[in-house]
N, C-alpha and C. Protein backbone atom coordinates (compact mmCIF):
# COMPACT_ATOMS: atom_id res chain seq x y z
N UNK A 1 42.83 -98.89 113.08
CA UNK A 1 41.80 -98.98 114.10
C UNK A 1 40.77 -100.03 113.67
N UNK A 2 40.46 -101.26 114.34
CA UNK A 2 39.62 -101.90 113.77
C UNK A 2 38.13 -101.53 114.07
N UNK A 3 37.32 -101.72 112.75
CA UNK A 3 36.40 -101.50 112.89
C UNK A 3 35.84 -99.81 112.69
N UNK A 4 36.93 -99.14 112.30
CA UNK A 4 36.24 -97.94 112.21
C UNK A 4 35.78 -97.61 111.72
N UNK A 5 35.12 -98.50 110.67
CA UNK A 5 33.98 -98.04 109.89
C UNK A 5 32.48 -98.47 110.05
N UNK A 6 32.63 -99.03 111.32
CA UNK A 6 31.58 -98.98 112.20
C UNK A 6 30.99 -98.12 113.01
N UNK A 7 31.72 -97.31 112.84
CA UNK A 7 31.64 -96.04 114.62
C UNK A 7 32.21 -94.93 114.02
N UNK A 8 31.35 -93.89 114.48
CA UNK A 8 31.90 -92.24 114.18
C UNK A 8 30.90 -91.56 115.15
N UNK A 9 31.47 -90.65 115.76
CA UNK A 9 30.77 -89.50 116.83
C UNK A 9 31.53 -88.38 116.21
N UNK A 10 30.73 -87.49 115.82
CA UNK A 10 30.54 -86.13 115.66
C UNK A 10 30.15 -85.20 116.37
N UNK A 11 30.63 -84.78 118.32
CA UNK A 11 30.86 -83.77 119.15
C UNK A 11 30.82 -82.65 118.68
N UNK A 12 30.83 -82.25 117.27
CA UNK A 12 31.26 -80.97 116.96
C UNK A 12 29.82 -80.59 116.60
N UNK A 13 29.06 -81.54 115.99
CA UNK A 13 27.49 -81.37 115.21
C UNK A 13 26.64 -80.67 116.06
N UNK A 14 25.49 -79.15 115.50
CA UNK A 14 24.88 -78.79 116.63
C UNK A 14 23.96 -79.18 116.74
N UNK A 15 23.21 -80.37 116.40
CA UNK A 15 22.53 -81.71 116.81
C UNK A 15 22.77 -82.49 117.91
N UNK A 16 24.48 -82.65 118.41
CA UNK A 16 24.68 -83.73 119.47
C UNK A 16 24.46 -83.13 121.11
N UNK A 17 23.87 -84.31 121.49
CA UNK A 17 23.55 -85.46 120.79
C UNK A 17 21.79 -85.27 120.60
N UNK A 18 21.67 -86.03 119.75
CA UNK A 18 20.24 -85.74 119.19
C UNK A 18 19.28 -86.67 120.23
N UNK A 19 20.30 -87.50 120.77
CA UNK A 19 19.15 -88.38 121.96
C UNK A 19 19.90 -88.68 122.95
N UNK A 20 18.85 -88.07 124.06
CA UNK A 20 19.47 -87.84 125.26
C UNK A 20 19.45 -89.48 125.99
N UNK A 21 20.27 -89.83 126.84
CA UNK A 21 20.75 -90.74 127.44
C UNK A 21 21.87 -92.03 127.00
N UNK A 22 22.05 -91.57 125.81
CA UNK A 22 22.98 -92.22 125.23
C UNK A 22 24.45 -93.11 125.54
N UNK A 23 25.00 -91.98 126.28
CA UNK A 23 26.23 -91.96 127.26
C UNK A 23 27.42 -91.65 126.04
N UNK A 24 28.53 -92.49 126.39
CA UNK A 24 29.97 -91.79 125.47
C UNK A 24 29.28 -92.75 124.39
N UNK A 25 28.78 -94.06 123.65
CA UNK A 25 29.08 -94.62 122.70
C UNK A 25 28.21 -94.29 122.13
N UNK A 26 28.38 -93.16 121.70
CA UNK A 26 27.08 -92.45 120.76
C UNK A 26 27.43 -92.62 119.16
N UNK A 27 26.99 -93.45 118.45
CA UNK A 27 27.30 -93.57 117.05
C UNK A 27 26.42 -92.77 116.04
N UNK A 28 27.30 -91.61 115.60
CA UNK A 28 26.56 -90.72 114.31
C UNK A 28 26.43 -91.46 112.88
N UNK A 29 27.37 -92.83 113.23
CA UNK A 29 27.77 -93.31 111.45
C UNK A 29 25.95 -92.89 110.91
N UNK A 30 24.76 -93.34 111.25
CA UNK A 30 23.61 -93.59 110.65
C UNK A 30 22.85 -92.19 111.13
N UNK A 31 23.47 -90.95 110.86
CA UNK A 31 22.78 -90.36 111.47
C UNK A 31 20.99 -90.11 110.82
N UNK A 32 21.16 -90.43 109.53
CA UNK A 32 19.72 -90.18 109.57
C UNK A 32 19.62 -91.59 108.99
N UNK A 33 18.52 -92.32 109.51
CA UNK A 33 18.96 -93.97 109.86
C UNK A 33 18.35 -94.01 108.28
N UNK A 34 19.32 -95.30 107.74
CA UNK A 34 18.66 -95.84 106.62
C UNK A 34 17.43 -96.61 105.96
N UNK A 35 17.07 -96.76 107.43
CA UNK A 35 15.85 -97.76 107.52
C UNK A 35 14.92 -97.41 107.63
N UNK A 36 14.58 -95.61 107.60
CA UNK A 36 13.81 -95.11 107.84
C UNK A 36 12.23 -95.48 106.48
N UNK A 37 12.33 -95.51 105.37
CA UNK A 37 11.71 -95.62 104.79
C UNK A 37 11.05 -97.58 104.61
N UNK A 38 11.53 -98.18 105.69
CA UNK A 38 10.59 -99.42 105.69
C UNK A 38 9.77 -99.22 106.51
N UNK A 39 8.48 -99.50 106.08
CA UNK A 39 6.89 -99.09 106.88
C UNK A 39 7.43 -99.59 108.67
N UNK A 40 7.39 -101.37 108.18
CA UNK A 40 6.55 -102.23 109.34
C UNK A 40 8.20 -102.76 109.80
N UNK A 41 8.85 -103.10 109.34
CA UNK A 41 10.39 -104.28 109.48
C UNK A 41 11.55 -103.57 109.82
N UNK A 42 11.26 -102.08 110.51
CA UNK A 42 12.75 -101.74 110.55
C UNK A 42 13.39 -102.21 111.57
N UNK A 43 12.69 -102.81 112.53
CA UNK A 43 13.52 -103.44 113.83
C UNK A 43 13.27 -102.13 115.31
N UNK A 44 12.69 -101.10 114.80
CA UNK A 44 13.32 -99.48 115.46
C UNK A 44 11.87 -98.92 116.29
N UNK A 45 12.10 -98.48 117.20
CA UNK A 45 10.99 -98.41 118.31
C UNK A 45 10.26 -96.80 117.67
N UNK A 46 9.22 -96.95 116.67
CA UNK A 46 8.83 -95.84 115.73
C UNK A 46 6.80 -95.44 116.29
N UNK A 47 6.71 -94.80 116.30
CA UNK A 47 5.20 -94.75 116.25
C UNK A 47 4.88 -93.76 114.48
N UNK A 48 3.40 -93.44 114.41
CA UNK A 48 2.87 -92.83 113.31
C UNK A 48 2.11 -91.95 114.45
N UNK A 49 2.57 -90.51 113.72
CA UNK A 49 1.89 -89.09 113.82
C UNK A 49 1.19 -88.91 112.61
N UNK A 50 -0.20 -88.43 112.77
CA UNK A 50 -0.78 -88.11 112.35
C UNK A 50 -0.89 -86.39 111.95
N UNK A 51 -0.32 -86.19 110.08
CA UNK A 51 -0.25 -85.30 109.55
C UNK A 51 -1.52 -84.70 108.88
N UNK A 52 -1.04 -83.43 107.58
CA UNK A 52 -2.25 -82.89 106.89
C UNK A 52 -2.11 -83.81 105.61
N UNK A 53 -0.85 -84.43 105.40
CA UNK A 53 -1.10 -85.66 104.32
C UNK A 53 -0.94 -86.92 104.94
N UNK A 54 -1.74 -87.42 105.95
CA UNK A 54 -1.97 -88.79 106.42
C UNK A 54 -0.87 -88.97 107.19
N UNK A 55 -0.35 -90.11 107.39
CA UNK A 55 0.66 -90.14 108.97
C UNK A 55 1.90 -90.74 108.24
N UNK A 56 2.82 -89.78 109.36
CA UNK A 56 4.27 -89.96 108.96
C UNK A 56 5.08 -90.58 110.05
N UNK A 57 6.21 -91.51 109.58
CA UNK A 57 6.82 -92.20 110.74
C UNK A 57 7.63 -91.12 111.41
N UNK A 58 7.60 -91.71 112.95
CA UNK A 58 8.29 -90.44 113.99
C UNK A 58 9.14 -91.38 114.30
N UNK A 59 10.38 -91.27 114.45
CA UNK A 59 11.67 -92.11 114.82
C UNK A 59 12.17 -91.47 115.98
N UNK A 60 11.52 -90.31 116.55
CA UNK A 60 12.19 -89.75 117.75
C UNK A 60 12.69 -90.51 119.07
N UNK A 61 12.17 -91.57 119.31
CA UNK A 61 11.94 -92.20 120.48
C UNK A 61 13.20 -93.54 120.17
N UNK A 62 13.88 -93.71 118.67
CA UNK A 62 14.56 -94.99 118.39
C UNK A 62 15.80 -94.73 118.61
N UNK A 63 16.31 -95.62 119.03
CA UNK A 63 17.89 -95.03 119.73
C UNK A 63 19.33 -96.43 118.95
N UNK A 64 18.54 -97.20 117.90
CA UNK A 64 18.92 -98.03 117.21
C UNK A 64 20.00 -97.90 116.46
N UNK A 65 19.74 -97.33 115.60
CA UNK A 65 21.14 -96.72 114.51
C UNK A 65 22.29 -96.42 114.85
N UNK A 66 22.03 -95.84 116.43
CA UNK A 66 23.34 -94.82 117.15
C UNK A 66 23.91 -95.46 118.31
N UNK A 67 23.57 -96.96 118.07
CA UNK A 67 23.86 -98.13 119.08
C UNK A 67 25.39 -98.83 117.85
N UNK A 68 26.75 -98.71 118.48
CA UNK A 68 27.43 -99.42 117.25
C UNK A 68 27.26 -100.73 117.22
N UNK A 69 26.52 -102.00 118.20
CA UNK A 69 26.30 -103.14 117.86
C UNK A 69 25.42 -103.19 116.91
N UNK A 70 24.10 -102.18 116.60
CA UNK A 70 23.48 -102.61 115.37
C UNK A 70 23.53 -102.19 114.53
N UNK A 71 25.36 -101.97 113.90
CA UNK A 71 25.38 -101.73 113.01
C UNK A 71 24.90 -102.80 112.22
N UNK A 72 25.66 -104.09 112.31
CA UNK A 72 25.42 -105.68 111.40
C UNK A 72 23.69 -105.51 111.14
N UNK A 73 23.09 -105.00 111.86
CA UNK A 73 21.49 -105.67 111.19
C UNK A 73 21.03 -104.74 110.54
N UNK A 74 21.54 -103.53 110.72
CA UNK A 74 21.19 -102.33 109.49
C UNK A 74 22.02 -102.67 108.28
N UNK A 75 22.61 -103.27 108.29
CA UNK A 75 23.47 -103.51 106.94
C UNK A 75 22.54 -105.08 106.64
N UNK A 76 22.44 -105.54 107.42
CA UNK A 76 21.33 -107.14 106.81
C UNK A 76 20.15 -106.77 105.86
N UNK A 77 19.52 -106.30 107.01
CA UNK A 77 18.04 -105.27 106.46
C UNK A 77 18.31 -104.87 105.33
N UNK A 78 19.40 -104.14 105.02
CA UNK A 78 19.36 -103.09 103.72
C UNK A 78 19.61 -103.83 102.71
N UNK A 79 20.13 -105.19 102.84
CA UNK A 79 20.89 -105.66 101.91
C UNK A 79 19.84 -107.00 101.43
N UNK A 80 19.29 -107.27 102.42
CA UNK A 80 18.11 -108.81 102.24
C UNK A 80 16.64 -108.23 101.60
């Protein structure tokens, strides 16, 4: 299969899908995205909630990771 190590959906997870409107090409490969720990450069549509230890990134709203075209720039990012 080419490319299958680009793409994985996990239907069975009682998470899915974790974001609604997705449609069938829902990619779990990143399920908890790797990019999460860059402040400002992850590319990923993030705001800051404000916690009891100062503000934490909310990724709820990013639908990036679980897109299989970006896989290539999550692998750039991680790697540059």
């Amino acid at each position: 299969m080419k490319n299958s190590h680009r793409f994985f959906k996990n239907t069975d997870c009682q998470y899915f899908p974790c974001h609604d409107g997705m449609g069938d090409n829902f990619n779990c490969l990143f399920c908890f995205c790797p990019l999460y720990l860059m402040e400002e450069n992850c590319g990923g549509n993030f705001t800051y909630i404000e916690t009891q230890n100062g503000k934490t990134k909310d990724c709820t709203n990013c639908k990036l990771p679980h897109i299989p075209e970006y896989y290539d720039d999550i692998i750039k990012k991680l790697f540059s």
